[in-house]
Protein backbone atom coordinates (compact mmCIF):
# COMPACT_ATOMS: atom_id res chain seq x y z
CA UNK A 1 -6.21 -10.87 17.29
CA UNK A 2 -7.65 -7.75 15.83
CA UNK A 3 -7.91 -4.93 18.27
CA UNK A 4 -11.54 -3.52 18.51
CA UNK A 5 -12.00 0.39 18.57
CA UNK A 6 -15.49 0.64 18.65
CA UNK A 7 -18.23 -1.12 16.62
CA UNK A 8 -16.87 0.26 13.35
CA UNK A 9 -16.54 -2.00 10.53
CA UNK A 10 -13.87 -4.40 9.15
CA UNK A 11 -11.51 -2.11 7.47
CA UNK A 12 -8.90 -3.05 5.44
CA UNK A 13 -4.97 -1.20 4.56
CA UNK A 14 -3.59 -2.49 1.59
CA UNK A 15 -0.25 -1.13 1.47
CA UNK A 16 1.30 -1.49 -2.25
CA UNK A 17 5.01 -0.75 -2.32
CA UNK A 18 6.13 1.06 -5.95
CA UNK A 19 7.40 -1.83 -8.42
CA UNK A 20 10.55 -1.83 -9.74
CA UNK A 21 12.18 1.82 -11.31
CA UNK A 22 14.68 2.77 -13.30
CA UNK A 23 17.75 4.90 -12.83
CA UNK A 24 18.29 7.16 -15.77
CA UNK A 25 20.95 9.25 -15.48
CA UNK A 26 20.68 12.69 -14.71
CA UNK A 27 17.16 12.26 -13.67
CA UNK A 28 15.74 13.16 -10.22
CA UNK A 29 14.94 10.54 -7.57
CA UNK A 30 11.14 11.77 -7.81
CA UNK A 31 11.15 11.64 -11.60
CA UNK A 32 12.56 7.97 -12.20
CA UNK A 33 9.77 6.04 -13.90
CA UNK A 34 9.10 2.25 -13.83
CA UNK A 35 12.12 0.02 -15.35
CA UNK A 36 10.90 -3.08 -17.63
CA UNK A 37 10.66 -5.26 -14.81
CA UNK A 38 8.31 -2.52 -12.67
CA UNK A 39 6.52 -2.06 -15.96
CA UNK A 40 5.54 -6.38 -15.61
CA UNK A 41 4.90 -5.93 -12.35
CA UNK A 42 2.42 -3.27 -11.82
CA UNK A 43 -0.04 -5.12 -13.65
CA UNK A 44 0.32 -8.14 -11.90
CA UNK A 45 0.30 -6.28 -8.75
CA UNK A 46 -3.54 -4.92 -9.68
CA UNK A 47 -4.59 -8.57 -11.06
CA UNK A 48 -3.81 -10.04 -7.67
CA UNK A 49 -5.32 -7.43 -5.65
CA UNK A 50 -8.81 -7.94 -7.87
CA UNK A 51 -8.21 -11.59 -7.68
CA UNK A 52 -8.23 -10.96 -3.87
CA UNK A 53 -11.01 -9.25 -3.20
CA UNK A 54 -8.74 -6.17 -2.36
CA UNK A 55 -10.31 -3.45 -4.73
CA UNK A 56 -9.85 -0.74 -2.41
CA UNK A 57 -13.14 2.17 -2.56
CA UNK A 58 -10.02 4.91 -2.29
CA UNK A 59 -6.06 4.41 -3.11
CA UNK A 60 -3.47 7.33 -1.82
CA UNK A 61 -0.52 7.55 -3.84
CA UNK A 62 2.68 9.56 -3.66
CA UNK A 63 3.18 11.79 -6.76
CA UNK A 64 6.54 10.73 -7.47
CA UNK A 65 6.74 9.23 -11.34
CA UNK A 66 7.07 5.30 -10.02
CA UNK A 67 4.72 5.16 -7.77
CA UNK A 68 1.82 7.09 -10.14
CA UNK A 69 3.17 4.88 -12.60
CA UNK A 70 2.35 1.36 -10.66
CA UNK A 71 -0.91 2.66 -9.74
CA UNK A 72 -2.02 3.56 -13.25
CA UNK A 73 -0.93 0.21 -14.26
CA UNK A 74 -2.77 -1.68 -11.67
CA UNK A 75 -5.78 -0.03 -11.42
CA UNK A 76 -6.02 -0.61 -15.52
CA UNK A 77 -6.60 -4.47 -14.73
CA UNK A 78 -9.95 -3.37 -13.05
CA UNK A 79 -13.39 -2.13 -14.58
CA UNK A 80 -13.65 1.22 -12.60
CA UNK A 81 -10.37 1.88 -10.38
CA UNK A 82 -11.57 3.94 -7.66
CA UNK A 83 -11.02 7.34 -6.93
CA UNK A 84 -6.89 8.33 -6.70
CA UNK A 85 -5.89 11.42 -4.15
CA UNK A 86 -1.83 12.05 -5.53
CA UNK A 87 -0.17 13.19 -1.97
CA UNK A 88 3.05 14.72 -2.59
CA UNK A 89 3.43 14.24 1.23
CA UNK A 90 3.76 10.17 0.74
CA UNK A 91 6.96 10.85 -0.99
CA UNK A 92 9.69 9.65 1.52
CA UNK A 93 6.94 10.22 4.00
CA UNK A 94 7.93 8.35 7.52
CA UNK A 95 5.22 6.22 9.61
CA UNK A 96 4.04 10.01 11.34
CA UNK A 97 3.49 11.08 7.97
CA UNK A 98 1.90 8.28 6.35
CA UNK A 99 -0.38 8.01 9.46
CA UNK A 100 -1.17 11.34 9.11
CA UNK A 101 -2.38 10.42 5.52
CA UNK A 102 -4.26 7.84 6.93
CA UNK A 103 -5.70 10.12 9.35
CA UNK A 104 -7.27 12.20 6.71
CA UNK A 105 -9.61 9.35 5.26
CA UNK A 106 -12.99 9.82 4.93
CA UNK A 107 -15.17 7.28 7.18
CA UNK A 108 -16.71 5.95 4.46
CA UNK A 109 -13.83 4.13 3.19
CA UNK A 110 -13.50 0.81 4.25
CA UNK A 111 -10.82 -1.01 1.92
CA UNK A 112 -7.46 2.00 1.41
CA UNK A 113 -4.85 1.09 -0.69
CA UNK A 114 -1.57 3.00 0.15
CA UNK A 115 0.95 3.53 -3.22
CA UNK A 116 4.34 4.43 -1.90
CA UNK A 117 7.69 3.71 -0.86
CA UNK A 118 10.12 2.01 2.10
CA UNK A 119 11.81 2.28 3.98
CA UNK A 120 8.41 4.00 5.59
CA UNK A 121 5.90 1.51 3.98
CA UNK A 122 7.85 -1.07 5.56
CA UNK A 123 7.78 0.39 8.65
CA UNK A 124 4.53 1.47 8.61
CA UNK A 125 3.51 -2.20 8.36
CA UNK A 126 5.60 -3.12 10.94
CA UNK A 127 4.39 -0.57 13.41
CA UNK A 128 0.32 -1.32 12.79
CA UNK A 129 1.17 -5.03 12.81
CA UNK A 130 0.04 -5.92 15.90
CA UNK A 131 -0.23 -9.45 15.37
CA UNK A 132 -0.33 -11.39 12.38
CA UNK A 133 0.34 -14.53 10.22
CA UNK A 134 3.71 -15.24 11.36
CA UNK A 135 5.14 -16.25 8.33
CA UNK A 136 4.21 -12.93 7.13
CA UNK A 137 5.50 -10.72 9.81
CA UNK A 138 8.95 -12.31 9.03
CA UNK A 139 8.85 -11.72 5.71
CA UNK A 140 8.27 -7.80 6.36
CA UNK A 141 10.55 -8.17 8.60
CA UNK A 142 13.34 -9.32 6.34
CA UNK A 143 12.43 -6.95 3.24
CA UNK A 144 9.49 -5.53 2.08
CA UNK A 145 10.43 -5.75 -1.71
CA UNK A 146 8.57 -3.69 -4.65
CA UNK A 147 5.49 -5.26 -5.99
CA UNK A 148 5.13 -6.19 -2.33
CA UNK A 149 1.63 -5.84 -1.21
CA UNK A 150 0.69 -6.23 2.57
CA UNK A 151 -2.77 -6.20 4.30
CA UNK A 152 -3.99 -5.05 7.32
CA UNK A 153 -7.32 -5.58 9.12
CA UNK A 154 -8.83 -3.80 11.75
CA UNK A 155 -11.94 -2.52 13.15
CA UNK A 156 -13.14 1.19 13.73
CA UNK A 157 -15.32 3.64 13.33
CA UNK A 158 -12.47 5.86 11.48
CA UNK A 159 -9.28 5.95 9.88
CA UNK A 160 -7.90 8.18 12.65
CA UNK A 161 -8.60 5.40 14.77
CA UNK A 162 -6.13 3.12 13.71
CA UNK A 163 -3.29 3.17 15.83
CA UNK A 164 0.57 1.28 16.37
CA UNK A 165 0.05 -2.38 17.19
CA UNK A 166 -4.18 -2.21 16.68
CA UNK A 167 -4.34 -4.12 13.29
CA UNK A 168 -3.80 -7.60 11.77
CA UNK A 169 -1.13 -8.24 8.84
CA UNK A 170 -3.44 -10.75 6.75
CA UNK A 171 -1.24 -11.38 3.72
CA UNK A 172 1.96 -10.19 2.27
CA UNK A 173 2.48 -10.77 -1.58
CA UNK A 174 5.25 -9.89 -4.27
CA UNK A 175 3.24 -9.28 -7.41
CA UNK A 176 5.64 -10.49 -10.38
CA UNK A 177 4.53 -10.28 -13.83
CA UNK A 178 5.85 -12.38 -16.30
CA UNK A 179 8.45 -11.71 -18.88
């Protein structure tokens, strides 16, 4: 059941979880770009979202190299990807800190996609989850893999409204592009 805060509207999290990345040597953990595999992925991960319904009206993204990198590949499979706010904050940001993101969402937005990384994605998902399809709970539960793409539901007037165990986990997907 989806908690009710208010008579806000049906807002939707889409939380995107970096594809796969590379490890260069000698390269920084926030500079590792996409690996071939991430590079399939990404794509497929923006072509599912459209073929969802899931076109979000803002996406937050960390600013480390994979994670701009899937969302510049993703949001290429639509017309007119939406506007992109780079928060250097969502880099190995925990569930206060990604919150905290959330937090700072304008009202107007009703569909946010989240571009980041676990293990705080993951438990992010976890900790707004609360209820949802159970085979999908489990399946966060057991890994939240990259390309994974979960979705919450909830009602509210705004973003800051959204609290631990207030939302629905709809769907959880592992966008995998072909080789």
């Amino acid at each position: 059941m989806i908690a009710r805060t208010g008579a806000g509207p049906l807002r939707r999290l889409v939380v995107l979880r970096h594809a796969k990345s590379a490890w260069p040597e000698g390269v920084a953990d926030h500079e590792r770009p996409l690996g071939p595999r991430g590079r399939r992925d990404a794509p497929e991960a923006g072509r599912v979202l459209a073929s969802s319904d899931l076109l979000p009206d803002l996406a937050l993204c960390s600013t480390a190299v994979r994670a701009r990198q899937t969302w510049e590949l993703a949001s290429a499979q639509w017309g007119t990807p939406p506007p992109v706010r780079l928060d250097p904050g969502l880099y190995g940001a925990g569930v206060p800190e990604l919150l905290a993101a959330l937090d700072e969402t304008p009202p107007d937005v009703v569909t946010l996609l989240l571009v980041g990384h676990n293990p705080g994605l993951e438990e992010l998902v976890l900790t707004l989850a609360g209820d949802g399809l159970d085979d999908a709970l489990d399946e966060v539960r057991v890994k939240f893999p990259t390309s994974a793409i979960a979705v919450l539901a909830w009602h509210g007037t705004a973003w800051r409204d959204l609290e631990p165990g207030t939302a629905l986990l709809t769907s959880v997907t592992v966008a995998r592009g072909r080789k």
